[in-house]
Protein backbone atom coordinates (compact mmCIF):
# COMPACT_ATOMS: atom_id res chain seq x y z
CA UNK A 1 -7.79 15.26 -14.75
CA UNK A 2 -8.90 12.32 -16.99
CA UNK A 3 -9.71 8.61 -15.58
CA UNK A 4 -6.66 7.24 -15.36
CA UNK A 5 -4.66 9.94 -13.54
CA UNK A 6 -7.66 9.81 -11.06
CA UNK A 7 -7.48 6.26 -10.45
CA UNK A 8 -3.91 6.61 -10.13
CA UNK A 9 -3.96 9.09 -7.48
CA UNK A 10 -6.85 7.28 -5.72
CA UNK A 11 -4.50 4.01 -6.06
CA UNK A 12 -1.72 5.84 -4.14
CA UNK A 13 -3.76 8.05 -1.52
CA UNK A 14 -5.69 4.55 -0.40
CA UNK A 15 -2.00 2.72 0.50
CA UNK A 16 -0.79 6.56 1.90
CA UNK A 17 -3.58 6.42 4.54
CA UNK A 18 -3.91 2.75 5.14
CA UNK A 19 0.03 3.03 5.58
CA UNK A 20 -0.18 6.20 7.54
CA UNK A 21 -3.27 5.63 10.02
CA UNK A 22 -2.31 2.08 10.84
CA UNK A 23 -4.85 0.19 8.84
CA UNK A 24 -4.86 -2.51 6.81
CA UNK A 25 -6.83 -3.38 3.95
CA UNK A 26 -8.88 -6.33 5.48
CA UNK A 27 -9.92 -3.40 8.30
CA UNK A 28 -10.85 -0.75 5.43
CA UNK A 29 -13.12 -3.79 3.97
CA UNK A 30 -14.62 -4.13 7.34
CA UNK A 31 -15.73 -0.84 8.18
CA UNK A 32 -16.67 0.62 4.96
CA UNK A 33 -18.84 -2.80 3.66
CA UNK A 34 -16.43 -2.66 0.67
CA UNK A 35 -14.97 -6.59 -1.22
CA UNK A 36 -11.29 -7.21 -0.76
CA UNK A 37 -11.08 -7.75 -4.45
CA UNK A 38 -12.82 -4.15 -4.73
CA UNK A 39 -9.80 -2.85 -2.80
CA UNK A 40 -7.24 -5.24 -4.48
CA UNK A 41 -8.67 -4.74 -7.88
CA UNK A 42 -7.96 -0.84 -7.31
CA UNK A 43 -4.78 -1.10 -5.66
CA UNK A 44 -3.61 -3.56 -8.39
CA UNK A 45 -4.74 -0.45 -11.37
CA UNK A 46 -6.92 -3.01 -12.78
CA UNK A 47 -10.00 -0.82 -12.35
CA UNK A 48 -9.85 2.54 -14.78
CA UNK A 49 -13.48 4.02 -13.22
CA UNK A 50 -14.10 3.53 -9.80
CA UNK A 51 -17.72 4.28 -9.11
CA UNK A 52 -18.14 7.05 -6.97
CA UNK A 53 -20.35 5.15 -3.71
CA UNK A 54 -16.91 2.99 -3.72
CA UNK A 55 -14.90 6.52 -3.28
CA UNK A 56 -17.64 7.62 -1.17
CA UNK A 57 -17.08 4.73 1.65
CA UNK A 58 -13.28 4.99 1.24
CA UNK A 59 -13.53 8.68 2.01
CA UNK A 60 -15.58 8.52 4.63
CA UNK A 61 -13.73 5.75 6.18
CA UNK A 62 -10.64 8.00 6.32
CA UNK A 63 -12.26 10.76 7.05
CA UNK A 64 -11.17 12.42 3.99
CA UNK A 65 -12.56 14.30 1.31
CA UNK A 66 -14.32 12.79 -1.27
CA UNK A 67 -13.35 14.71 -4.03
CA UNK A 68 -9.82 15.38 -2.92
CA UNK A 69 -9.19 11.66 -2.80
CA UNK A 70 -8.86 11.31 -6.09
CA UNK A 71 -7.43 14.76 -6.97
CA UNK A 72 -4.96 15.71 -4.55
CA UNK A 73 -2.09 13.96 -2.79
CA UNK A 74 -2.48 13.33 0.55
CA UNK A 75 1.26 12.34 1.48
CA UNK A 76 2.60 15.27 -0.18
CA UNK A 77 0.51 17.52 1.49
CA UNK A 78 0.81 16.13 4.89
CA UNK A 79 4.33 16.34 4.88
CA UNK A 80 3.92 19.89 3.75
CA UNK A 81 1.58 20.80 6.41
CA UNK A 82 3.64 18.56 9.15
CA UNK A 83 6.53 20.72 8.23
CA UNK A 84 4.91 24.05 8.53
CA UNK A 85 3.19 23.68 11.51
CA UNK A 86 4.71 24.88 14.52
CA UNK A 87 3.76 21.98 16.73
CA UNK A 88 3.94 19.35 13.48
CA UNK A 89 0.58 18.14 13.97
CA UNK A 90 -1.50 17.09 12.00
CA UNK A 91 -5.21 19.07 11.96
CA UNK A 92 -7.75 17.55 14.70
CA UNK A 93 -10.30 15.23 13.30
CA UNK A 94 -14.18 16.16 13.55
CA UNK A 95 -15.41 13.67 15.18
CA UNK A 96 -19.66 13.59 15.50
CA UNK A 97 -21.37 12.77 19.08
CA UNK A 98 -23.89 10.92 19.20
CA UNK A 99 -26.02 10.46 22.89
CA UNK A 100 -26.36 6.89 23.98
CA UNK A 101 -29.77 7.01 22.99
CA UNK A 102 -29.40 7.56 19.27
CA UNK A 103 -26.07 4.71 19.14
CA UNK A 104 -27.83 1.74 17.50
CA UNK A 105 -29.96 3.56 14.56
CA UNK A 106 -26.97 5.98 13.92
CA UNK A 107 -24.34 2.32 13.48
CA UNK A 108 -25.22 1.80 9.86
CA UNK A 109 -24.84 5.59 8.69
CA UNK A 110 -21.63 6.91 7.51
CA UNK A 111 -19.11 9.44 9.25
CA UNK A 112 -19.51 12.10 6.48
CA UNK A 113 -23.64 11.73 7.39
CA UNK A 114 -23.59 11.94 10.49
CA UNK A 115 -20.91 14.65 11.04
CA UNK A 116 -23.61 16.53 9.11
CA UNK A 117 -26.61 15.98 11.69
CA UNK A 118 -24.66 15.99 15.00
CA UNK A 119 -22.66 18.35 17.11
CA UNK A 120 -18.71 17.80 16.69
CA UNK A 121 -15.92 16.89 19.27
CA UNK A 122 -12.54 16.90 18.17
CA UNK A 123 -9.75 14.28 18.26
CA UNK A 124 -6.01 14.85 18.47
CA UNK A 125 -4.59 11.83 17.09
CA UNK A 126 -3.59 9.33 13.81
CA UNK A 127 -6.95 7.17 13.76
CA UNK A 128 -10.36 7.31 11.07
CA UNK A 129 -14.05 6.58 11.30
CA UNK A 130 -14.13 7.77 15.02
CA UNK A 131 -17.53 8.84 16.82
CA UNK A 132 -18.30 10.36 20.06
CA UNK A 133 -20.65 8.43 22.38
CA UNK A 134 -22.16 10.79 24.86
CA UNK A 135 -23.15 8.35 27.74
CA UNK A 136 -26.67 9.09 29.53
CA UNK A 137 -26.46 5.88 31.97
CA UNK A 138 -23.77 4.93 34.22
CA UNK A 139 -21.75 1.78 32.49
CA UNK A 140 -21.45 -0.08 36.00
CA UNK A 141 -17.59 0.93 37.71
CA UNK A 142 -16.47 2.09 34.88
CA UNK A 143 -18.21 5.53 33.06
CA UNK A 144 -20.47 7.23 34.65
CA UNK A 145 -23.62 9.40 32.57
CA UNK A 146 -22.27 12.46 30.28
CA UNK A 147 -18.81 10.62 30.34
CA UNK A 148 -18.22 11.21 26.58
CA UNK A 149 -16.52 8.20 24.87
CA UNK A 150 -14.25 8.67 21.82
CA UNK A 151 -14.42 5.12 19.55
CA UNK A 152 -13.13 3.68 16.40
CA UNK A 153 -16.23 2.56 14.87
CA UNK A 154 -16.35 -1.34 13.85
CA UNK A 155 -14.41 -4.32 14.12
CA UNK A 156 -11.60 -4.71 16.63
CA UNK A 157 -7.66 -5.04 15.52
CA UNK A 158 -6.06 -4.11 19.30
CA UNK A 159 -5.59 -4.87 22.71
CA UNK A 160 -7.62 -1.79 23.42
CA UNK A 161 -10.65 -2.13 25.50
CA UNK A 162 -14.17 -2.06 23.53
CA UNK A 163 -17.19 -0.93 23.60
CA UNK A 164 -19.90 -3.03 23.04
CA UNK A 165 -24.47 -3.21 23.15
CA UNK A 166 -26.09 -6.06 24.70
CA UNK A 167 -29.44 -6.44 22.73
CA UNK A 168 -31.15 -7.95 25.54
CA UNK A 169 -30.41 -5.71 28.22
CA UNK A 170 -30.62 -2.80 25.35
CA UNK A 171 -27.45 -0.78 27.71
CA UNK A 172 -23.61 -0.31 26.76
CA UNK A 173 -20.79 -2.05 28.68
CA UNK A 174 -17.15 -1.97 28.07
CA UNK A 175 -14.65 -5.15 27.72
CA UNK A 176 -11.69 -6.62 26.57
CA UNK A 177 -13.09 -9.69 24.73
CA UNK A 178 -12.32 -10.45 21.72
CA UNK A 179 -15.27 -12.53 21.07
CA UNK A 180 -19.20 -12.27 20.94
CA UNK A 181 -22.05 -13.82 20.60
CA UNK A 182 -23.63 -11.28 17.66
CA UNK A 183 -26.85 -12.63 18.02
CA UNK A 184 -26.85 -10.84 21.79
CA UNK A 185 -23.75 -8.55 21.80
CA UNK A 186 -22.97 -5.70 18.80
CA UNK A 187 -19.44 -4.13 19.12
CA UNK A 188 -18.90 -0.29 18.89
CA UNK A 189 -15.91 -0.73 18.60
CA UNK A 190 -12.33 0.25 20.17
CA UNK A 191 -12.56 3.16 23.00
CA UNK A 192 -9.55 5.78 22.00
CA UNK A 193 -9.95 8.46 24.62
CA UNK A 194 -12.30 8.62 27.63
CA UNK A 195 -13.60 12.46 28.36
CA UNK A 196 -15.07 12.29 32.01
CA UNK A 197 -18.72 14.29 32.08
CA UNK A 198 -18.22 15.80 28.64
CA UNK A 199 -15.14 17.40 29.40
């Protein structure tokens, strides 16, 4: 495929899954570290070669392939596969759990990393950039230890409630604030699905 058919298909799988997965582009620039005038500047075709860490952080945002991103078509395909499937579902995302322990140093690493150095959970569901947070202290009324806690990495666009790290007490809690103090509080982020002692 040369350049421009690439960026083409790259251009049109990027508004597929931000259309498809409920995101927008402000909460793809969030989570993957990536410029809105990155984003805009591809969506817009005014970049011919996108450099390949930029693909890299939009794939692993999605949860997609990296390669396949820029080579295959995702809406084509999932219609396909939503068609064939007896139940029309899409396939279950891999989603890598982490123990409470290992949640701050593992933040900063991407999906695609750590899917590679943990053991995987699956989630049945439309949603990206998810991670399992095994739970090895009770979070007071709420989860109790090896409660396993599916979450949408990063900043917050719903009602959901959140998980969040107090740096001073170093434990987990969960909340529906909106707002933090980031010099004491660092948001998880939104808590999809609650599995009660791992199950």
């Amino acid at each position: 495929m040369f350049k421009r058919e690439k960026t083409e298909r790259l251009k049109n799988n990027i508004k597929y899954l931000i259309k498809s997965r409920g995101e927008t582009q402000l909460s793809l620039c969030n989570a993957s570290g990536l410029t809105r005038t990155t984003i805009y500047n591809i969506l817009e075709g005014r970049v011919v070669n996108v450099q390949q860490s930029t693909i890299r952080k939009i794939s692993d945002f999605f949860g997609v392939s990296y390669k396949e991103i820029e080579t295959v078509d995702f809406e084509e395909r999932e219609i396909i596969e939503s068609s064939v499937s007896l139940q029309g579902n899409m396939n279950p995302a891999a989603v890598p759990v982490i123990k409470e322990s290992l949640l701050v140093q593992s933040l900063d690493k991407r999906i695609g990393e750590l899917v590679a150095t943990h053991p995987l959970t699956y989630f049945f569901g439309t949603a990206c950039n998810l991670i399992g947070v095994l739970l090895e202290n009770d979070i007071s009324g709420v989860n109790e230890a090896g409660d396993l806690l599916i979450v949408k990495k990063g900043l917050s666009s719903s009602g959901r409630e959140k998980l969040v790290y107090d740096k001073t007490t170093k434990t987990l809690f969960v909340t529906n604030e909106s707002y933090f103090d980031s010099d004491v509080i660092r948001l998880i982020g939104d808590i999809m699905e609650e599995r009660f002692n791992g199950r």
